[in-house]
Every structure is written in C-alpha cells, then in structure tokens.
Protein backbone atom coordinates (compact mmCIF):
# COMPACT_ATOMS: atom_id res chain seq x y z
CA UNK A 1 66.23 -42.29 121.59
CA UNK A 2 66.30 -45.01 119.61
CA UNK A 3 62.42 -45.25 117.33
CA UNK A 4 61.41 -48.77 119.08
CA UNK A 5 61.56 -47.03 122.40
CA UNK A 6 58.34 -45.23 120.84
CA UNK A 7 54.61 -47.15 121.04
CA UNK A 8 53.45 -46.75 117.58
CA UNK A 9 50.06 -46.65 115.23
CA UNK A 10 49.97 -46.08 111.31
CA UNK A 11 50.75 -42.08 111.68
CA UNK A 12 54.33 -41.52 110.56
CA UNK A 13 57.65 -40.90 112.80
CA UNK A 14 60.36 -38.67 112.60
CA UNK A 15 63.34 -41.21 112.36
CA UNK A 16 66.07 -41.28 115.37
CA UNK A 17 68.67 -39.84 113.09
CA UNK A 18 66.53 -36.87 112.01
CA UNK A 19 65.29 -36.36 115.32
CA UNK A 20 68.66 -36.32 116.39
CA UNK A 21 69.78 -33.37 114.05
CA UNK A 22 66.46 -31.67 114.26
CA UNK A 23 66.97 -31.73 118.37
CA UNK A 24 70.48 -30.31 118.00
CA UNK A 25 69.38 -27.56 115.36
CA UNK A 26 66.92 -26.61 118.03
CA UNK A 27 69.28 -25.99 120.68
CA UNK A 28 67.38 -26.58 123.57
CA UNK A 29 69.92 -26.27 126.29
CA UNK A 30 68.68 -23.12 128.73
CA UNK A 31 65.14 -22.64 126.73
CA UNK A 32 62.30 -23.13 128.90
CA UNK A 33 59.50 -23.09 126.30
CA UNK A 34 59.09 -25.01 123.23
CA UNK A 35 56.60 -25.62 120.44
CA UNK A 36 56.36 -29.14 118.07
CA UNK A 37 53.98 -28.16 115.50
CA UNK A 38 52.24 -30.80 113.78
CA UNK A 39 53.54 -33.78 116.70
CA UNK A 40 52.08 -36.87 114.60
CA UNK A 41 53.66 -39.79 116.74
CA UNK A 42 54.76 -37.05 119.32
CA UNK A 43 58.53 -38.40 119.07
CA UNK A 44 60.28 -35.19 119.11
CA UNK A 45 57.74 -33.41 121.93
CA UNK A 46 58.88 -36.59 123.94
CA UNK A 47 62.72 -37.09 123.34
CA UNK A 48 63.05 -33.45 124.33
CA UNK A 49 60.89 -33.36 127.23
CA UNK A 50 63.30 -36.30 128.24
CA UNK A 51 66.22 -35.03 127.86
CA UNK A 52 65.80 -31.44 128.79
CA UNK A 53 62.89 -32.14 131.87
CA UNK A 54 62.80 -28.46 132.67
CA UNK A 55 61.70 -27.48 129.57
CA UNK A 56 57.73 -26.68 128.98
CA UNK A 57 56.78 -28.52 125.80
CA UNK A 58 53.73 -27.28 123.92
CA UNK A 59 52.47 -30.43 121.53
CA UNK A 60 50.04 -29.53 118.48
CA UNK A 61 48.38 -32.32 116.42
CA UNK A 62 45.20 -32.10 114.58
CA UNK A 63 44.45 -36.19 113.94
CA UNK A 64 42.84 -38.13 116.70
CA UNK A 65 45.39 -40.84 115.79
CA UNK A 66 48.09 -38.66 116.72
CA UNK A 67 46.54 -37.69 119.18
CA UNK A 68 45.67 -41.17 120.90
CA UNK A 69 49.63 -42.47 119.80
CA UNK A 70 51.21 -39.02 121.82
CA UNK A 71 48.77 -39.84 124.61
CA UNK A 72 50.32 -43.29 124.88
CA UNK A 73 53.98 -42.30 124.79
CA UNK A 74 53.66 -39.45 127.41
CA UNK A 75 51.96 -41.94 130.39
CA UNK A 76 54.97 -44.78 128.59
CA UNK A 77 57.27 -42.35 129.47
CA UNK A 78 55.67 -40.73 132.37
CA UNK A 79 55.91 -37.42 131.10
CA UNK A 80 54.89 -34.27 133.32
CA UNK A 81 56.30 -31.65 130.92
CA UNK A 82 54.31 -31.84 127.81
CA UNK A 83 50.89 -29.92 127.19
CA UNK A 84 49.06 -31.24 124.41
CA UNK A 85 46.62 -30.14 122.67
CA UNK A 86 44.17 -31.22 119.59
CA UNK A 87 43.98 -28.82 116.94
CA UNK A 88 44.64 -27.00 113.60
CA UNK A 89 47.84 -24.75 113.59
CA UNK A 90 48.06 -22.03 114.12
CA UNK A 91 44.67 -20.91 115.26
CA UNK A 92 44.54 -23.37 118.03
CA UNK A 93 48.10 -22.67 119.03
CA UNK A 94 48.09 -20.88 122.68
CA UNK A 95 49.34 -17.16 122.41
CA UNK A 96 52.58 -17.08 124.11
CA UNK A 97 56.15 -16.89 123.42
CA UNK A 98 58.22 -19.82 122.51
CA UNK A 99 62.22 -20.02 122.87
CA UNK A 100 62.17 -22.79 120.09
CA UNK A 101 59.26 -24.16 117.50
CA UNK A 102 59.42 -27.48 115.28
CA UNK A 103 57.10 -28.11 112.56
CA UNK A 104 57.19 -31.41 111.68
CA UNK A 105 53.70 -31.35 109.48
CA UNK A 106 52.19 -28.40 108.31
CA UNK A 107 48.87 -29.52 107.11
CA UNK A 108 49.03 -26.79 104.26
CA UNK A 109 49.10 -23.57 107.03
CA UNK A 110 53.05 -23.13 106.64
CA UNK A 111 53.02 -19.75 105.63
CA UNK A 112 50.15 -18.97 108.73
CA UNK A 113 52.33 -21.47 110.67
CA UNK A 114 55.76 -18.96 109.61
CA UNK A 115 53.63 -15.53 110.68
CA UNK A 116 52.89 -17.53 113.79
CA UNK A 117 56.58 -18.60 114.71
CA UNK A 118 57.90 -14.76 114.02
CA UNK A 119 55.34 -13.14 115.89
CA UNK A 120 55.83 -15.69 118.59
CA UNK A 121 59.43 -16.82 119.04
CA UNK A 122 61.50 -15.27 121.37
CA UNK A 123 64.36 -12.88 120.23
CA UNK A 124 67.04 -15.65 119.33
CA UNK A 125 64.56 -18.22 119.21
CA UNK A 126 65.14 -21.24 116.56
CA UNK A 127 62.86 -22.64 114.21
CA UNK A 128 63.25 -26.33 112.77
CA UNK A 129 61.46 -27.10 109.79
CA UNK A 130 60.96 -30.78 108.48
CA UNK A 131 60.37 -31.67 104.73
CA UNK A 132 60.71 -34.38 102.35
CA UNK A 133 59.18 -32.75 99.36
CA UNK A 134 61.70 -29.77 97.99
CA UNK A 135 59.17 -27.44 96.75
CA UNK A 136 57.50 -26.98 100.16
CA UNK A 137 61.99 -26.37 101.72
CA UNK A 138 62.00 -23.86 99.17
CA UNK A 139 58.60 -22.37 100.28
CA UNK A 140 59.86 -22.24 103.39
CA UNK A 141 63.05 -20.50 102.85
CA UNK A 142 61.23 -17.19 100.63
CA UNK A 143 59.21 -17.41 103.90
CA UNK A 144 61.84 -17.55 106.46
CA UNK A 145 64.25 -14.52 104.24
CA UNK A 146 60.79 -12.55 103.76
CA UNK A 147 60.25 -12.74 107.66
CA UNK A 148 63.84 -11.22 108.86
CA UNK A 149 64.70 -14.34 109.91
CA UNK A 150 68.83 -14.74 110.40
CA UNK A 151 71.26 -17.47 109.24
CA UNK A 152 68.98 -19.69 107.24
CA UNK A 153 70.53 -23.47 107.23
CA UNK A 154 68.89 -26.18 105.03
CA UNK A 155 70.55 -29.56 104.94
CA UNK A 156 69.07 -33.08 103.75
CA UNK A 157 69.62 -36.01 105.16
CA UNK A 158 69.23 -39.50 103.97
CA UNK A 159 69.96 -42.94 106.06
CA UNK A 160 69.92 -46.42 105.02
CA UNK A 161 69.33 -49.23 107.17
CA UNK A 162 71.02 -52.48 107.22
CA UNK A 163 68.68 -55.77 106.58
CA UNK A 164 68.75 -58.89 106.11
CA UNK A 165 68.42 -61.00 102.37
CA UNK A 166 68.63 -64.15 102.37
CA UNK A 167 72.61 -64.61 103.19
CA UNK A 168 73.70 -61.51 102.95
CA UNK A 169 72.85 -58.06 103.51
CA UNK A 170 72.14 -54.69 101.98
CA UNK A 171 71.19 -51.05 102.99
CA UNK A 172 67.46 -49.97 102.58
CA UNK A 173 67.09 -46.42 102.20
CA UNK A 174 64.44 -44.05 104.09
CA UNK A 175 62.82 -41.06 102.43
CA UNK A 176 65.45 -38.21 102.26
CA UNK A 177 64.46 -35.41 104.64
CA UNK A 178 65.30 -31.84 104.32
CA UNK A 179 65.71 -29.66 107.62
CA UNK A 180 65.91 -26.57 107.81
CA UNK A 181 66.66 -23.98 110.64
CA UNK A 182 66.68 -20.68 111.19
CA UNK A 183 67.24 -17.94 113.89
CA UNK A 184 64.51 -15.44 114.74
C-alpha cells in the first residue's frame, strides 16, 4: 500500500518499502492470528488485515494519538479484522497464541515484549522486529539467540526519495531501518 493511502497525525509511519519487507518477513500466508506490537499509525495492522482478510489482527498502542490515527484508518478502510486495544505491552497484551508478532515500538519493554513473543508464538511462528537505532538490533538479537529462537535474519534498509529542486532533482534519504526476523 502505498503511505498516502494512510490518514495521518504527527505519530510516525512505517514507510511502504519497510512495510513491504517487514510483511514478507512475516509470512502471513495460512496464519490466522497476528500481533503488531507498538501499532503507532496502525499501517502494518491495516495493510495486512487487507491483504490477508482472514487473518485475526491483534493491534497494541499505548498513545491516544495512535490510538485516535488507527481508529481512523480501520472505519477508512472498513476493516472488520482488527482488534485494538490501548495499552502498555506486554501486560495489556491478551493471553493467547499468535502465529506471527511485529514490534514496531517497544516503549523500553523489549526484553518483557521478547519473553512475551516466546511464550506466546506458535511453534513456527515469526517475529519481525523494527529498529533504527543499532544498539537496541543488537539487544534484540542476545535476546532472540538467548530465547531458542531459530534462523535469526537482520537486514537494514535505507530508501531515498526522489524530489524536486528547483530544475532538477535529487534523492532525499529516510532514516535507515534495521529489521530483523526470527523463527520461534
């Protein structure tokens, strides 16, 4: 989905292209629950409730921003699929199993947010992580390796977007993003 698809407020997006590879590391296709941890704008709780409609998607965000800006998008996009909820991960995360989990902020609980996602992911389950400060990717990873979880991937992404100056043109870059995945 392409990011002006999405209503928006001040509380940050994850960018179409990340989404994108974030989605895919998931790999959604034949889950049937899913977790986005931290939602913010709610873009990747609503591009996969999109395009996998069968899917039950569990939506966590603490801010009342978020909160409002997810609202919006879900009635935009008349969404039946998502269940959101206002609160602080994980405590206020319902106790279930989950086939897949994104965090996308952690609000300094990753490590309570990592205990979570093993006790609660499905054998085979994925985890997607999103960062764009290293220290908190290589946090993440001691977590993931300290948890049993299996084939660890971290790759970082960076896009640049074509504007306008004056006559000509140049590339503006976004703030690099690390993802990483891993298998329960």
């Amino acid at each position: 989905m392409r990011d002006d698809e999405f209503l928006r407020n001040k509380v940050p997006m994850t960018k179409s292209e990340v989404r994108a590879i974030s989605i895919d590391k998931l790999a959604l296709t034949n889950k049937k629950t899913f977790l986005d941890v931290g939602a913010g704008t709610g873009s990747v709780s609503i591009q996969a409730a999109r395009e996998f409609p069968d899917l039950a998607v569990t939506a966590i965000e603490m801010k009342d921003d978020g909160i409002d800006i997810i609202k919006q998008n879900i009635n935009k996009f008349n969404l039946q699929n998502i269940n959101l909820i206002q609160g602080v991960a994980p405590h206020d995360i319902p106790n279930q199993k989950y086939d897949a989990i994104f965090v996308g902020g952690s609000g300094e609980q990753l490590e309570p947010i990592i205990e979570f996602a093993n006790e609660h992911l499905t054998d085979e389950g994925t985890i997607v992580l999103n960062f764009i400060l290293f220290e908190n990717a290589m946090q993440v990873e001691k977590l993931l390796t300290d948890a049993g979880f299996k084939k660890i991937e971290m790759v970082e992404i960076g896009v640049l977007r074509w504007h306008q100056l004056g006559k000509g043109h140049f590339f503006k870059p976004n703030n690099p993003t690390i993802i990483v995945n891993a298998r329960k």
